[in-house]
C-alpha atoms as a PDB file:
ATOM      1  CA  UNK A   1     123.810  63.823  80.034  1.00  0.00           C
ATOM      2  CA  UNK A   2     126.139  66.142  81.901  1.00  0.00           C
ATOM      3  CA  UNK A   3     127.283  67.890  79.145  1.00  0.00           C
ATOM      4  CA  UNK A   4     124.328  68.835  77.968  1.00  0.00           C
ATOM      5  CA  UNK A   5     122.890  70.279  81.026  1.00  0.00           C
ATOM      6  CA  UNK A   6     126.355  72.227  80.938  1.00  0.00           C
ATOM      7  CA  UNK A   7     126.087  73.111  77.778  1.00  0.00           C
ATOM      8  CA  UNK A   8     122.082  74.300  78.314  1.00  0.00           C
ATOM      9  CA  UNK A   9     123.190  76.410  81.250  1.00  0.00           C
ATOM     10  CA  UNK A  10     126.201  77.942  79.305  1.00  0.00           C
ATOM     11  CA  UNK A  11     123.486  79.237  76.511  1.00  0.00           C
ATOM     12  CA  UNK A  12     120.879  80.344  79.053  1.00  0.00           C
ATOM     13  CA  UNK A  13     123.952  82.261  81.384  1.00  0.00           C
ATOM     14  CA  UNK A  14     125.201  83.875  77.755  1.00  0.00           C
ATOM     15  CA  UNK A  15     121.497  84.399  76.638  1.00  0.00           C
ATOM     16  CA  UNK A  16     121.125  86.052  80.352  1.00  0.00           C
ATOM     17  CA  UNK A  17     124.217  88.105  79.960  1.00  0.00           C
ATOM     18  CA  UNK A  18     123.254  89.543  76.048  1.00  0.00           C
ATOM     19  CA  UNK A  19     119.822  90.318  77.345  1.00  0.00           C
ATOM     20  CA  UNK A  20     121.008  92.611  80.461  1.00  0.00           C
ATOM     21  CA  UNK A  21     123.695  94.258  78.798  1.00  0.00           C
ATOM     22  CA  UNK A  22     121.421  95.546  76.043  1.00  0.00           C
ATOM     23  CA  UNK A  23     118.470  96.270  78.076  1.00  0.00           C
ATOM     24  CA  UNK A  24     118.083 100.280  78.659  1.00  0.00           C
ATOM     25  CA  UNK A  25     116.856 103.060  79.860  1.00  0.00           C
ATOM     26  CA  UNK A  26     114.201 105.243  77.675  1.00  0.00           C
ATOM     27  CA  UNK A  27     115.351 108.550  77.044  1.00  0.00           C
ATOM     28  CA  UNK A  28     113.160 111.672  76.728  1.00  0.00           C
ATOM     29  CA  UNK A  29     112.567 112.480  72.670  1.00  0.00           C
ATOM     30  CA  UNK A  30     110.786 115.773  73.837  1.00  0.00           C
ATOM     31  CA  UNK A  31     110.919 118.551  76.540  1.00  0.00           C
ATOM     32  CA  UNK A  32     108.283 120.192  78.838  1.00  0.00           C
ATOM     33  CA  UNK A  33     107.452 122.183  81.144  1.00  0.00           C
ATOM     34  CA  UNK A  34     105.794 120.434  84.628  1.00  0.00           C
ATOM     35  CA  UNK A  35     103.471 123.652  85.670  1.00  0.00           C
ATOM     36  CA  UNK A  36     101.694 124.143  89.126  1.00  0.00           C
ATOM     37  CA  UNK A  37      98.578 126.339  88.858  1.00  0.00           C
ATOM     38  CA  UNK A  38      96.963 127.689  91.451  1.00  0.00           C
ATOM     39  CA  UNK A  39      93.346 127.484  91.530  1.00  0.00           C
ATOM     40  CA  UNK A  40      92.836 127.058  87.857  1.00  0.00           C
ATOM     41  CA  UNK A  41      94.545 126.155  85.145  1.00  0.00           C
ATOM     42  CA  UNK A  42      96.698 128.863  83.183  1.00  0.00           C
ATOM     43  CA  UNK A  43      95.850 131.166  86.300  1.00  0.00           C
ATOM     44  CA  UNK A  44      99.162 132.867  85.905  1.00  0.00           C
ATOM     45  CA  UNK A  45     100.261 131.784  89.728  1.00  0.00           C
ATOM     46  CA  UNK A  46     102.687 128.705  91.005  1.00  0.00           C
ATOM     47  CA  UNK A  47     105.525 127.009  90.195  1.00  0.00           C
ATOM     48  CA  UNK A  48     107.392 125.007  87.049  1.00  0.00           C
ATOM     49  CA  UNK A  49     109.827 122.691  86.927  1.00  0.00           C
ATOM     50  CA  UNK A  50     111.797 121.142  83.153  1.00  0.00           C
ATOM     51  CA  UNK A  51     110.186 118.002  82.866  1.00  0.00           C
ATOM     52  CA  UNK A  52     113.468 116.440  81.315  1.00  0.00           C
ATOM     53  CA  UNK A  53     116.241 117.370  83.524  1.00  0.00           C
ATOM     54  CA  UNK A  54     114.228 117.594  86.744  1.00  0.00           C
ATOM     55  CA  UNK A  55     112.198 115.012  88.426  1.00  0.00           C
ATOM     56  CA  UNK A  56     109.870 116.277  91.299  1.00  0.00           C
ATOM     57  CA  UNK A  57     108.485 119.526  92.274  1.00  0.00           C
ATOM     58  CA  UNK A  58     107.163 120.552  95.623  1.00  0.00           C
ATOM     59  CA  UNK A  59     104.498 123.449  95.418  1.00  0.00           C
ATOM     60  CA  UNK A  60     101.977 125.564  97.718  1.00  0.00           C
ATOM     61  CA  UNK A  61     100.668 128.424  98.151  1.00  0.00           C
ATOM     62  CA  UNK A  62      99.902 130.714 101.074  1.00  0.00           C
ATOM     63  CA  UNK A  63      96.640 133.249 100.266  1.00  0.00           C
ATOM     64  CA  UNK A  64      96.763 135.073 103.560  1.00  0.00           C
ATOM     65  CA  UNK A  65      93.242 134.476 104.001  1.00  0.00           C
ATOM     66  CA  UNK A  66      91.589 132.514 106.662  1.00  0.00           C
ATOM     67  CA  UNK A  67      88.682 131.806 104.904  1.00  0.00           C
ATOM     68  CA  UNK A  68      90.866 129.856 102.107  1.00  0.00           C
ATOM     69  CA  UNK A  69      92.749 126.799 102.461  1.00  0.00           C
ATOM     70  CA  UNK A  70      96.910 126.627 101.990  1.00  0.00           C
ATOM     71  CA  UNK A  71      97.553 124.035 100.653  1.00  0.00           C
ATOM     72  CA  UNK A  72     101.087 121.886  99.747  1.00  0.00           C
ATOM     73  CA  UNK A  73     101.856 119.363  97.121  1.00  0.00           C
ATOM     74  CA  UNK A  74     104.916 116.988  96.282  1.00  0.00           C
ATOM     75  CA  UNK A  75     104.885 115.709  93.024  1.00  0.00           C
ATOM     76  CA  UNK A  76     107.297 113.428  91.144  1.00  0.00           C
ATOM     77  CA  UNK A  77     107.705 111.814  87.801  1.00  0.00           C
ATOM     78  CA  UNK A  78     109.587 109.161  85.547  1.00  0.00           C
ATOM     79  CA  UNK A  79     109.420 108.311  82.218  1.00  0.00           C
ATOM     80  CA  UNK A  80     109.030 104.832  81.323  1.00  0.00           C
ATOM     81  CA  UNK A  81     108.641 104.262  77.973  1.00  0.00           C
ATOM     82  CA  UNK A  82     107.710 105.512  74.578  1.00  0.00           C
ATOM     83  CA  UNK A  83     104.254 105.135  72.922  1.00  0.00           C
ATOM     84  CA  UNK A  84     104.146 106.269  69.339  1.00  0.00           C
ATOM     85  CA  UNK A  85     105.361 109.954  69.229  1.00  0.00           C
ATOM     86  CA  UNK A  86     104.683 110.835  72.589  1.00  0.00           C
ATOM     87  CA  UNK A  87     106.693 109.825  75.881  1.00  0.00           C
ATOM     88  CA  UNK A  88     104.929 107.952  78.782  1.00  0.00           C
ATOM     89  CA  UNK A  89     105.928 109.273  82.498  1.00  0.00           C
ATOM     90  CA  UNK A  90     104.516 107.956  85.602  1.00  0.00           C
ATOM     91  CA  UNK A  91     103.431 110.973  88.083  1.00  0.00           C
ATOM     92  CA  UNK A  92     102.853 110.571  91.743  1.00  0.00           C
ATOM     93  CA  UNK A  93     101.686 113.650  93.669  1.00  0.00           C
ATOM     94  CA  UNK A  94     100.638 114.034  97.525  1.00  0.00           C
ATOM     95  CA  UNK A  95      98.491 116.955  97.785  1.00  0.00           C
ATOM     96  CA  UNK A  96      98.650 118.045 101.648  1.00  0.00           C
ATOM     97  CA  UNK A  97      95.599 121.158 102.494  1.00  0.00           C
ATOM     98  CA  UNK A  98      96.127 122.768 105.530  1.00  0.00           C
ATOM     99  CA  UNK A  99      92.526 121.565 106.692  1.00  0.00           C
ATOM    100  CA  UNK A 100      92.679 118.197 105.887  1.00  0.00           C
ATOM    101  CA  UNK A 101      94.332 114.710 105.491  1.00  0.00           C
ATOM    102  CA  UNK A 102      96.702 114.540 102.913  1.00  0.00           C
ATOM    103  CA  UNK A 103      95.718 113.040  99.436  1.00  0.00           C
ATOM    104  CA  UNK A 104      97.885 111.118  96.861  1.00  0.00           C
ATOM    105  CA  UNK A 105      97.800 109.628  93.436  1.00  0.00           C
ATOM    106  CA  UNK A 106      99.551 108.187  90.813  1.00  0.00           C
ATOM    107  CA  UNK A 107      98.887 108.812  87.119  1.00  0.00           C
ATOM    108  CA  UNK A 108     100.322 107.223  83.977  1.00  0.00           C
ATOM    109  CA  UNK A 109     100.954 110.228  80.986  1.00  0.00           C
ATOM    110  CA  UNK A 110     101.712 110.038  77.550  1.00  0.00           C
ATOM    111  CA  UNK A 111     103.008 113.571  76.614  1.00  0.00           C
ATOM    112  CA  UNK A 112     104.197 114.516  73.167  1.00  0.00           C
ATOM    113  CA  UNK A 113     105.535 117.506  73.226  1.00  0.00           C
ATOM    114  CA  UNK A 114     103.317 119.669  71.030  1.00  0.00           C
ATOM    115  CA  UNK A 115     100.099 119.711  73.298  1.00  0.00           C
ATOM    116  CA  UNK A 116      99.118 120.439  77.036  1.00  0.00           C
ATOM    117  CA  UNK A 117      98.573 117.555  79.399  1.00  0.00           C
ATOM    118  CA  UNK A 118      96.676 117.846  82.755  1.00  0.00           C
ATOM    119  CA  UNK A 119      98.333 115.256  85.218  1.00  0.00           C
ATOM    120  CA  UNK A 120      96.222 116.276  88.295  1.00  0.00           C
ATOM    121  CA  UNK A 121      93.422 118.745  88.766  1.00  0.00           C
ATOM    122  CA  UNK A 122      91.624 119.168  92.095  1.00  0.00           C
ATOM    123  CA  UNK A 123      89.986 123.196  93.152  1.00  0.00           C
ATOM    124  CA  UNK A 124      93.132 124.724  94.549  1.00  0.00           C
ATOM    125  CA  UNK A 125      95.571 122.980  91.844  1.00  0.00           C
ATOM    126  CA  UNK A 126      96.270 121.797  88.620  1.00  0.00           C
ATOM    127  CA  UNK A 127      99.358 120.012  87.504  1.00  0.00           C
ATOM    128  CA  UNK A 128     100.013 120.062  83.624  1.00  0.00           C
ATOM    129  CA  UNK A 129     102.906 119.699  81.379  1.00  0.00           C
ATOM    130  CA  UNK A 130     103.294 122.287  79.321  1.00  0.00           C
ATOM    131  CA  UNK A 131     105.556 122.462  75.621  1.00  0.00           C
ATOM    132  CA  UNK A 132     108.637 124.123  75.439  1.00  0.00           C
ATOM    133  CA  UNK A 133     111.786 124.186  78.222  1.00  0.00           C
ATOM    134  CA  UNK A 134     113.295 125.906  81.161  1.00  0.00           C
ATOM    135  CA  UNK A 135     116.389 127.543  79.715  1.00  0.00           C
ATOM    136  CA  UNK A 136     119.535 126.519  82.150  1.00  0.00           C
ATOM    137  CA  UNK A 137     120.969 129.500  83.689  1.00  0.00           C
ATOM    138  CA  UNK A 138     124.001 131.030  82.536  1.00  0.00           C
ATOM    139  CA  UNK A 139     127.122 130.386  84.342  1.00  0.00           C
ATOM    140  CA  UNK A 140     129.149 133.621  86.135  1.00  0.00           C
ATOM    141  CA  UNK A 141     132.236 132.025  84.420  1.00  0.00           C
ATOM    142  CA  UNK A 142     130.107 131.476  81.308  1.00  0.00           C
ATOM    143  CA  UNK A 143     129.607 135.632  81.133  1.00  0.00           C
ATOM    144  CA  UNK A 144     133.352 136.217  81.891  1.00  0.00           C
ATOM    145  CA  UNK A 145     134.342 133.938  79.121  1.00  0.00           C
ATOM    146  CA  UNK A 146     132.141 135.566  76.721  1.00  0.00           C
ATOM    147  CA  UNK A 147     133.135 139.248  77.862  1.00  0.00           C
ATOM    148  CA  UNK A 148     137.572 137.986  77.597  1.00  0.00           C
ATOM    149  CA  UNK A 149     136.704 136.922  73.863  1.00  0.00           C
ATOM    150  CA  UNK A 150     134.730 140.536  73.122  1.00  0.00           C
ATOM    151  CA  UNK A 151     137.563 142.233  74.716  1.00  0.00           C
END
């Protein structure tokens, strides 16, 4: 009798162990582009962030005009799995107006990397991922490297 509840705990510790040590992370399969518009979508004004290497953005926007409401916004994201082509991310955002109480939200995505997403969307901001990447900025030792092997 004591053997085999020995035995049955040996299995479910090793069946324990197997299970954790291949469980993983999802890793992005496509890039984007997390874009703050202000006012409207594609307006031309705001902030971006690479939606692979970064994870939150904070945004806002001052008009100078006291007949218009600044505004703020925090918004973060994770991705947490993979559904067919596309990969899912979970955005949060807390949208702060000068006038008002702070609003927040959560939003499940799927984005796959060919077409525009809108995550959020109230009438001073729109949050969307957009296709294509930030490219990372080139190093000062990068350029000197480059410029000793043209010499």
């Amino acid at each position: 009798m004591n053997r085999t509840r020995v035995q049955m705990g040996i299995a479910i510790l090793c069946f324990g162990l197997l299970y954790g040590c291949t469980k993983t992370e999802p890793l992005a399969r496509v890039d984007g582009i997390v874009r703050s518009h202000v006012d409207s979508y594609q307006s031309g004004t705001g902030g971006s962030a690479d939606l692979v290497r970064d994870n939150q953005m904070n945004s806002g926007f001052d008009y100078g005009d006291p007949e218009k409401t600044d505004w703020k916004s925090d918004i973060q994201w994770e991705l947490t799995d993979h559904r067919g082509e596309s990969d899912v991310y979970e955005f949060k955002w807390t949208f702060l107006p000068s006038n008002g109480a702070a609003v927040s939200g959560a939003k499940e995505v799927e984005y796959d990397g060919a077409r525009s997403v809108i995550v959020f969307e109230n009438e001073w901001q729109t949050i969307s991922i957009e296709p294509g990447s930030i490219p990372l900025p080139k190093m000062p030792e990068d350029s000197q490297q480059q410029d000793a092997r043209d010499g």
